[in-house]
Every structure is written in C-alpha cells, then in structure tokens.
N, C-alpha and C. Protein backbone atom coordinates (compact mmCIF):
# COMPACT_ATOMS: atom_id res chain seq x y z
N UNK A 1 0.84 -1.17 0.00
CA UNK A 1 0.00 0.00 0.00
C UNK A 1 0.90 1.24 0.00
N UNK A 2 0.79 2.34 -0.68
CA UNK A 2 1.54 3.60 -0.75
C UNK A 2 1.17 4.44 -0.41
N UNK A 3 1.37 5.66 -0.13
CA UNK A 3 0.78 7.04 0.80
C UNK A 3 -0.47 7.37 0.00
N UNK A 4 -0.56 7.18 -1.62
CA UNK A 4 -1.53 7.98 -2.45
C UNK A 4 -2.60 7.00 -2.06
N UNK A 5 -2.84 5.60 -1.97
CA UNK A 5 -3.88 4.43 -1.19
C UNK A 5 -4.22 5.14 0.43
N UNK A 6 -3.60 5.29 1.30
CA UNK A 6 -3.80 5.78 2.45
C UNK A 6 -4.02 6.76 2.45
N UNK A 7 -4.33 7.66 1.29
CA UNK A 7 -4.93 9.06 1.69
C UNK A 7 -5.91 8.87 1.19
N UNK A 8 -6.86 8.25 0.62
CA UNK A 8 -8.13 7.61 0.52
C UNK A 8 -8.88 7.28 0.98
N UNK A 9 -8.19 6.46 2.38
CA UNK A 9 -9.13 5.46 3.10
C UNK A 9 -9.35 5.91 4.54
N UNK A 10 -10.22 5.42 4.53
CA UNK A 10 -11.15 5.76 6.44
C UNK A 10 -11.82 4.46 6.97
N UNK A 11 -11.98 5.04 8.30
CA UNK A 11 -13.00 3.80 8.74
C UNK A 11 -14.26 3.85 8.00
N UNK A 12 -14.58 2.84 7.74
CA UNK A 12 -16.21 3.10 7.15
C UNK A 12 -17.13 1.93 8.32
N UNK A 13 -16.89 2.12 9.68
CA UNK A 13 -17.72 1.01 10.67
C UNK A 13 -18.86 2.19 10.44
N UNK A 14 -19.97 1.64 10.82
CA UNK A 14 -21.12 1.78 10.93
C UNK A 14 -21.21 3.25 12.25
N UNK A 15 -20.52 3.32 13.29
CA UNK A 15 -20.24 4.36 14.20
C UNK A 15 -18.90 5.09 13.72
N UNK A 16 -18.42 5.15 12.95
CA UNK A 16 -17.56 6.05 12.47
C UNK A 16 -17.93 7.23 11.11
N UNK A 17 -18.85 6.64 10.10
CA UNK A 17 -18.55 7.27 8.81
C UNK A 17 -18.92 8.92 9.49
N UNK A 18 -19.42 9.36 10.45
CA UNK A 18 -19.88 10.70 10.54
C UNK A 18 -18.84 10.98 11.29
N UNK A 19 -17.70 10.54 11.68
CA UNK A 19 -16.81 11.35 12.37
C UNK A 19 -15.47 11.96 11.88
N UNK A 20 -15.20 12.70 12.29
CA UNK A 20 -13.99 13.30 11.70
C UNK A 20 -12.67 12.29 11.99
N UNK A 21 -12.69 11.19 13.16
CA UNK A 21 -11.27 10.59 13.54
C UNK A 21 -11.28 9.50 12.98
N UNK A 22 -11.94 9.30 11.59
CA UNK A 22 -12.08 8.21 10.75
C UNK A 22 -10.95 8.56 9.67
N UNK A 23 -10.50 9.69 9.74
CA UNK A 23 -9.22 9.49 8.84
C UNK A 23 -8.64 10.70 9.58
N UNK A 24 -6.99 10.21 8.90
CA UNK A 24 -6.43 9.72 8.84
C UNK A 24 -6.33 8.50 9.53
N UNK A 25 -6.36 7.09 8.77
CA UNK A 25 -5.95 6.18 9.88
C UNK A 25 -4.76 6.14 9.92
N UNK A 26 -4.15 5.39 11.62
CA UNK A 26 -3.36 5.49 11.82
C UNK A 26 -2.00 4.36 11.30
N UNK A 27 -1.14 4.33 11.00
CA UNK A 27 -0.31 3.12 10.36
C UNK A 27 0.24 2.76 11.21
N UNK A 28 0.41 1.07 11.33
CA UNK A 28 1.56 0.19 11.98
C UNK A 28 2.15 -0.43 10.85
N UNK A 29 3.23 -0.07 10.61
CA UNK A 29 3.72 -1.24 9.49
C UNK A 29 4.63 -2.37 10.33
N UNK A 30 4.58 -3.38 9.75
CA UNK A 30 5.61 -4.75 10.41
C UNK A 30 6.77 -4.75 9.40
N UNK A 31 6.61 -4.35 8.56
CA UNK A 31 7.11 -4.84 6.93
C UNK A 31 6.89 -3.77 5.55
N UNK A 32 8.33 -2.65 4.87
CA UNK A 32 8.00 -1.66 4.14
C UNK A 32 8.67 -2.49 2.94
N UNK A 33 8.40 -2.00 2.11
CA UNK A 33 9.69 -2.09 0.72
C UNK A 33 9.82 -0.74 -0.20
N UNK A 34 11.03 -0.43 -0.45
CA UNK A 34 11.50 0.56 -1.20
C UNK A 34 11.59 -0.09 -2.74
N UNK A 35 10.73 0.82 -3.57
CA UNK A 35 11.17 0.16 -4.83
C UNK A 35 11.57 0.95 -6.01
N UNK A 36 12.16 1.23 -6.32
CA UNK A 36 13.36 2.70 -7.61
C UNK A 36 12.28 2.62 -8.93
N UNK A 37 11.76 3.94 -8.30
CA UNK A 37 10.92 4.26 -10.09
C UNK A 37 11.74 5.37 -10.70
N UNK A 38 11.41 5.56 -11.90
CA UNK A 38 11.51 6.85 -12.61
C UNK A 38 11.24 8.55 -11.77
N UNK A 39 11.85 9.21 -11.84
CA UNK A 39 11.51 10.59 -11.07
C UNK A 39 11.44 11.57 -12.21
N UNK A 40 9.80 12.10 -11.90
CA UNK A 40 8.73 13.22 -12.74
C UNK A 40 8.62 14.19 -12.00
N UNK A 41 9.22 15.37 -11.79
CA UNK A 41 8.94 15.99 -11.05
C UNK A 41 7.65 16.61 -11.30
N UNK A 42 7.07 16.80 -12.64
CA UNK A 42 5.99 17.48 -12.97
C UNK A 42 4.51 16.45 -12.72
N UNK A 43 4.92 14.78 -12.85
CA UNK A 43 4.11 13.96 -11.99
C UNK A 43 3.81 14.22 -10.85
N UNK A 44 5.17 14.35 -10.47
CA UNK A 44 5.09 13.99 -8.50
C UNK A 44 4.14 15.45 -8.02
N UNK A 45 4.62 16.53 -8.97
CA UNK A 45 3.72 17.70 -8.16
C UNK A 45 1.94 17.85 -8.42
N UNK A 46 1.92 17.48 -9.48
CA UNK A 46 0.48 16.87 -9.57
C UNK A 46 -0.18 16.15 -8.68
N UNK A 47 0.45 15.24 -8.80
CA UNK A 47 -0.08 14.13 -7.68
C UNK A 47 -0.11 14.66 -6.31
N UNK A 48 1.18 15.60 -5.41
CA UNK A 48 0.91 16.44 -4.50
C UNK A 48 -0.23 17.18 -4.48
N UNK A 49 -0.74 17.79 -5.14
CA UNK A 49 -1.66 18.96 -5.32
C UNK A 49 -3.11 18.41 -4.91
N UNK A 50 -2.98 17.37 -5.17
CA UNK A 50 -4.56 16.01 -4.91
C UNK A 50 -4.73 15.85 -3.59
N UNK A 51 -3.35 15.55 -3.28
CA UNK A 51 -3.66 14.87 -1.56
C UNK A 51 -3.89 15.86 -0.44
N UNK A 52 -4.44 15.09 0.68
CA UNK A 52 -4.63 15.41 1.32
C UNK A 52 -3.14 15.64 2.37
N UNK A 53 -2.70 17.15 2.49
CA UNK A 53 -1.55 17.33 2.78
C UNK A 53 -1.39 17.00 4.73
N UNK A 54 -2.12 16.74 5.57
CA UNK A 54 -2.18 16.35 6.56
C UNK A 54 -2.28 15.07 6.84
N UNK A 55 -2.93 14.32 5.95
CA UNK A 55 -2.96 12.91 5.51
C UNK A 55 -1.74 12.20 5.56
N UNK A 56 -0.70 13.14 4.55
CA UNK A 56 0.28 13.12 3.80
C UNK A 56 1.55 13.21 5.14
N UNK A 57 1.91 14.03 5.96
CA UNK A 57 2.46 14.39 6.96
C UNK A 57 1.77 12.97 8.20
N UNK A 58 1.06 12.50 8.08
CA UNK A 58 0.42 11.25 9.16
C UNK A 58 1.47 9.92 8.70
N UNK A 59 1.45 9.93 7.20
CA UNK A 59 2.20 9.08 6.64
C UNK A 59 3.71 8.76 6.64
N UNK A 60 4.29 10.04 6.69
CA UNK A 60 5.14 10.25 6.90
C UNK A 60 6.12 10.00 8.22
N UNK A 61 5.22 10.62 9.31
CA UNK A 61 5.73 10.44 10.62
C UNK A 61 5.54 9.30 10.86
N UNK A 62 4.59 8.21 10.51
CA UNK A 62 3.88 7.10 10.99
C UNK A 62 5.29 5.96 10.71
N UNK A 63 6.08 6.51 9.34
CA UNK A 63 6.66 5.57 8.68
C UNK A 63 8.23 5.77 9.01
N UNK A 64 8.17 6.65 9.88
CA UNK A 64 9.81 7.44 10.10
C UNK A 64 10.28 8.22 9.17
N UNK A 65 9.63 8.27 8.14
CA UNK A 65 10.59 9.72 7.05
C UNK A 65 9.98 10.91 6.79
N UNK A 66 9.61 11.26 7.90
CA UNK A 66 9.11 13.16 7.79
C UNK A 66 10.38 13.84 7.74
N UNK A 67 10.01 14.50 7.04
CA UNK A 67 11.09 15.52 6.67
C UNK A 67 10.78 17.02 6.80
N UNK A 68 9.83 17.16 6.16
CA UNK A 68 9.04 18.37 5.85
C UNK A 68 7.50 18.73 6.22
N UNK A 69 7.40 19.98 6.61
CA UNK A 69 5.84 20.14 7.06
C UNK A 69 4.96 20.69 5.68
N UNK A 70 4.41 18.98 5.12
CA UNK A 70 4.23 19.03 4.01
C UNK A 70 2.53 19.97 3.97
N UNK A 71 2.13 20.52 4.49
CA UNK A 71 0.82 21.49 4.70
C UNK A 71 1.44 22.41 4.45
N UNK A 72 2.63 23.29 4.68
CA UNK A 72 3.21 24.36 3.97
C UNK A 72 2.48 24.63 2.65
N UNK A 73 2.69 25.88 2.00
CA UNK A 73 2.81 26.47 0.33
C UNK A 73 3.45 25.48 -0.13
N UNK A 74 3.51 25.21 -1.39
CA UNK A 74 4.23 24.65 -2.18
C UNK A 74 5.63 25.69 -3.06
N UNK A 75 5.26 26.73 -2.62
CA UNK A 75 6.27 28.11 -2.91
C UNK A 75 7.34 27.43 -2.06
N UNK A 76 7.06 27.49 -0.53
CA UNK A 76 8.15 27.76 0.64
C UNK A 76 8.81 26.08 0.55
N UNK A 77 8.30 24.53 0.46
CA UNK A 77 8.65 23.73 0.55
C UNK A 77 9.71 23.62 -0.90
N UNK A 78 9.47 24.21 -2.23
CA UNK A 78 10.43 24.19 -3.43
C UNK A 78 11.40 24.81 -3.46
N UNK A 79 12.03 25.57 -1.72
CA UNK A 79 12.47 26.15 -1.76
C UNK A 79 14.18 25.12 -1.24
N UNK A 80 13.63 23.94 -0.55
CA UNK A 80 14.14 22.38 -0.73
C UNK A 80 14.80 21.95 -1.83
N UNK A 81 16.05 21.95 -1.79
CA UNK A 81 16.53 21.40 -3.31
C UNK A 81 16.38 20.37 -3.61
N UNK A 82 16.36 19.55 -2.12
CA UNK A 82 15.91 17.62 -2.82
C UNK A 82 14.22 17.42 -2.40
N UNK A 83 13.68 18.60 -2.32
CA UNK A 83 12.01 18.01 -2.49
C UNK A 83 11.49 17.18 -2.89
N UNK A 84 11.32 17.59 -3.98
CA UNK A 84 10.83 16.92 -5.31
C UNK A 84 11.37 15.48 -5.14
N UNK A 85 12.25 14.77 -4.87
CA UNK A 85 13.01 13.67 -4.62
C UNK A 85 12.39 12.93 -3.90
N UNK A 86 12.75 13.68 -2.83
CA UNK A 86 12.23 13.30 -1.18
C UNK A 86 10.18 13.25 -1.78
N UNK A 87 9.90 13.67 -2.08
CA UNK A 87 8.50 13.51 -2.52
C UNK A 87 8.08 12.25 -3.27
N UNK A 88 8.66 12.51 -4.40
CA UNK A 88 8.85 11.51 -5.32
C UNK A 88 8.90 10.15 -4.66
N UNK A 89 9.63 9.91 -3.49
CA UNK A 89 9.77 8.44 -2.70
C UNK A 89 8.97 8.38 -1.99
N UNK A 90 8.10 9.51 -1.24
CA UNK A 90 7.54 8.98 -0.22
C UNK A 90 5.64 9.03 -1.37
N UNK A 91 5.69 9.54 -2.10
CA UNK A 91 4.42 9.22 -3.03
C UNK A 91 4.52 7.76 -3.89
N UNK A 92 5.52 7.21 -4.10
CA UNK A 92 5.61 6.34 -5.59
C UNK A 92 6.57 5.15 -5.22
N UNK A 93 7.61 4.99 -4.14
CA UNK A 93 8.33 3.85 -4.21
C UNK A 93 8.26 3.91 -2.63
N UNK A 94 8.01 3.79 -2.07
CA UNK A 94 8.12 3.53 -0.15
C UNK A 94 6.61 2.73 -0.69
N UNK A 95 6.59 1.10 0.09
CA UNK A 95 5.36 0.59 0.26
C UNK A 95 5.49 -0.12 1.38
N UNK A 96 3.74 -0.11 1.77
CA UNK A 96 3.76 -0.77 2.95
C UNK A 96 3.23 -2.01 2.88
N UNK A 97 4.44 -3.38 3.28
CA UNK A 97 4.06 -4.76 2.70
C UNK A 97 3.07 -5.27 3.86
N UNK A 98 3.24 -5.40 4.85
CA UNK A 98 2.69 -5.84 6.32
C UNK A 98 2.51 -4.99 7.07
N UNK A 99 0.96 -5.29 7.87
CA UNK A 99 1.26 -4.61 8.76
C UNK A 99 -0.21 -3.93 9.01
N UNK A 100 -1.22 -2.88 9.70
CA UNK A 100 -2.13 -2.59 9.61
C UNK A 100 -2.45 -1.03 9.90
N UNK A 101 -3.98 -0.47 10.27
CA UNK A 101 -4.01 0.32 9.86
C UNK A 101 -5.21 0.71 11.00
N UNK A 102 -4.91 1.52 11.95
CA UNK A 102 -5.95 1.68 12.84
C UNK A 102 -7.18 3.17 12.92
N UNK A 103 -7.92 2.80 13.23
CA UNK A 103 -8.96 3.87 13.35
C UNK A 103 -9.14 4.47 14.15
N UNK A 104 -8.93 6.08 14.98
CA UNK A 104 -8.12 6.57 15.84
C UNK A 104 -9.67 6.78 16.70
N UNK A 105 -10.66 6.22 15.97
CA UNK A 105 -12.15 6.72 16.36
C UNK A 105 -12.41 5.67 17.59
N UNK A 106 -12.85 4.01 16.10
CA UNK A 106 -13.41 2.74 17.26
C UNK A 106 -11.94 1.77 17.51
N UNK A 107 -10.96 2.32 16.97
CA UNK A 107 -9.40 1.67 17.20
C UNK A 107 -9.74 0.26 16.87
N UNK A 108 -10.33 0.14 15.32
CA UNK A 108 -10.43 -1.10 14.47
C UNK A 108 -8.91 -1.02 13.79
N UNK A 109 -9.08 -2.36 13.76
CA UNK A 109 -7.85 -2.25 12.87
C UNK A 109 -8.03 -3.02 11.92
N UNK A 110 -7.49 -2.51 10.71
CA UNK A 110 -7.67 -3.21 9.53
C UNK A 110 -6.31 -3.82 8.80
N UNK A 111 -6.18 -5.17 8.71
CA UNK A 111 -4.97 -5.75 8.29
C UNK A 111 -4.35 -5.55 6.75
N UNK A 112 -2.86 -5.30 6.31
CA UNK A 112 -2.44 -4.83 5.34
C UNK A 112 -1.42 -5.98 5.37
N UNK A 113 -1.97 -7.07 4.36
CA UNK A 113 -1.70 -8.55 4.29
C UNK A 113 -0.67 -8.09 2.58
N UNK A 114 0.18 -8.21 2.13
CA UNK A 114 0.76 -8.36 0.38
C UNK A 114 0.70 -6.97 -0.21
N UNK A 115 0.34 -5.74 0.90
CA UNK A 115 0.83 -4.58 0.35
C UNK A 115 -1.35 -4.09 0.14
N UNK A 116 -1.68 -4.96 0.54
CA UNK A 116 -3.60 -4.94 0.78
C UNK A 116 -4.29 -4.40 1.71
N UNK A 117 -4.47 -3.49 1.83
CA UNK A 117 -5.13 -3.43 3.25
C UNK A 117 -6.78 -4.12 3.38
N UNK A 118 -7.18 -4.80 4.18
CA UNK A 118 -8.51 -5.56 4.21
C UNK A 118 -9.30 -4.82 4.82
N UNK A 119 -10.14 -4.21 4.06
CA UNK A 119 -11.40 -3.46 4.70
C UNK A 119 -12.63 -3.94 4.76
N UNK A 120 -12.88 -5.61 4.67
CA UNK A 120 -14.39 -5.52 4.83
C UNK A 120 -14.90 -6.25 6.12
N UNK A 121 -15.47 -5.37 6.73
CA UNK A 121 -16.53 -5.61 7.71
C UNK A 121 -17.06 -6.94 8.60
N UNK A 122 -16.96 -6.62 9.44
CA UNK A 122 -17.89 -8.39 9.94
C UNK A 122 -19.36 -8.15 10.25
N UNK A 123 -20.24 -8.57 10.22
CA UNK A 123 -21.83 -8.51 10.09
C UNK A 123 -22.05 -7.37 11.21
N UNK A 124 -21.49 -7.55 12.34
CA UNK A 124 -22.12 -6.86 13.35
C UNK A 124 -20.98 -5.03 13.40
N UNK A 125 -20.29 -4.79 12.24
CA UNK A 125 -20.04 -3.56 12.29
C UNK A 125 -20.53 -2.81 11.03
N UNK A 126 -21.44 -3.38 10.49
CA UNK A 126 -22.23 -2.92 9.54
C UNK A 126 -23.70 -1.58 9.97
C-alpha cells in the first residue's frame, strides 16, 4: 500500500462514517519495501496537489521519514533542493508490505496482508 492508497481510506464502521477521527488512519507497518521508479517531477507535483496534505504528513511520521511540514505552500517547501526527490519516494516507491491500519475513532484495525489493506466488515459492524 503507498501514501496515495492511504490518503483515501477511512473507517467506514457503521459508528464512524460521521466522524472526523475516521481518517487519517493510523499506520503500523511490520514490513516496508522501497522500490526505484523513474523521477517526474511534474508527476510527483500533480499528484501532491490532490492529496490530502495532513494525511500526507500522518504518513510520513507514521513511517519514520518526515522531513518536511508538508501542509506548507508549495512556494516555501520548493524552496528544498531535494524536495521533489524526497517527494517523489515517499508518493511512488516507499510501500507498505505488512502490517495494519488503525482507526483513531473505534481503534479497528484493519490488516495490510501483500501490500492490501482488508477493509471488509464483519456482520455486526455494519
């Protein structure tokens, strides 16, 4: 699973969808992999511009590589000569193989089995 998957997802239990502490969930990883793509800087800032930049900073700290207080301008953070870099890895090659994903609301946790995170439900959190 990669930061742009985890800025997507929330609890969706049945006592959560109306709350605000349904996202960011929170990450445990057991197990990451680094994997060497191509670097776009004109990708990677696109793709910045989408996310949710607090989301984005949850991910970060969660995983040990904050660097930057990525809620800043995008003026003041380009002001970083290895940004774009440092971006570039933590959007597109940092994944999370194992490991899960908690809900800071009903502190469900949802398992992230092959880089998957498993979100569906058991009868009685519907």
């Amino acid at each position: 699973m990669k930061a742009i998957t985890h800025n997507l997802l929330f609890c969706n239990k049945n006592t959560c969808i109306n709350n605000e502490k349904n996202f960011p969930l929170l990450i445990k990883s057991t197990k990451t992999e680094n994997i060497t793509l191509e670097k776009d800087d004109i990708r990677t800032k696109s793709m910045f511009e989408k996310l949710d930049k607090k989301c984005l900073n949850e991910w970060c700290k969660n995983l040990n590589v904050y660097k930057y207080d990525l809620t800043l301008p995008i003026e003041e953070l380009e002001k970083n000569e290895d940004f774009y870099t440092y971006l570039h890895n933590i959007l597109f090659e940092i994944q999370i193989v194992e490991g899960c994903l908690v809900c800071l609301n009903c502190h469900r946790e949802y398992e992230i089995k092959n880089g998957i995170p498993d979100f569906v439900l058991k009868d009685d959190e519907l």
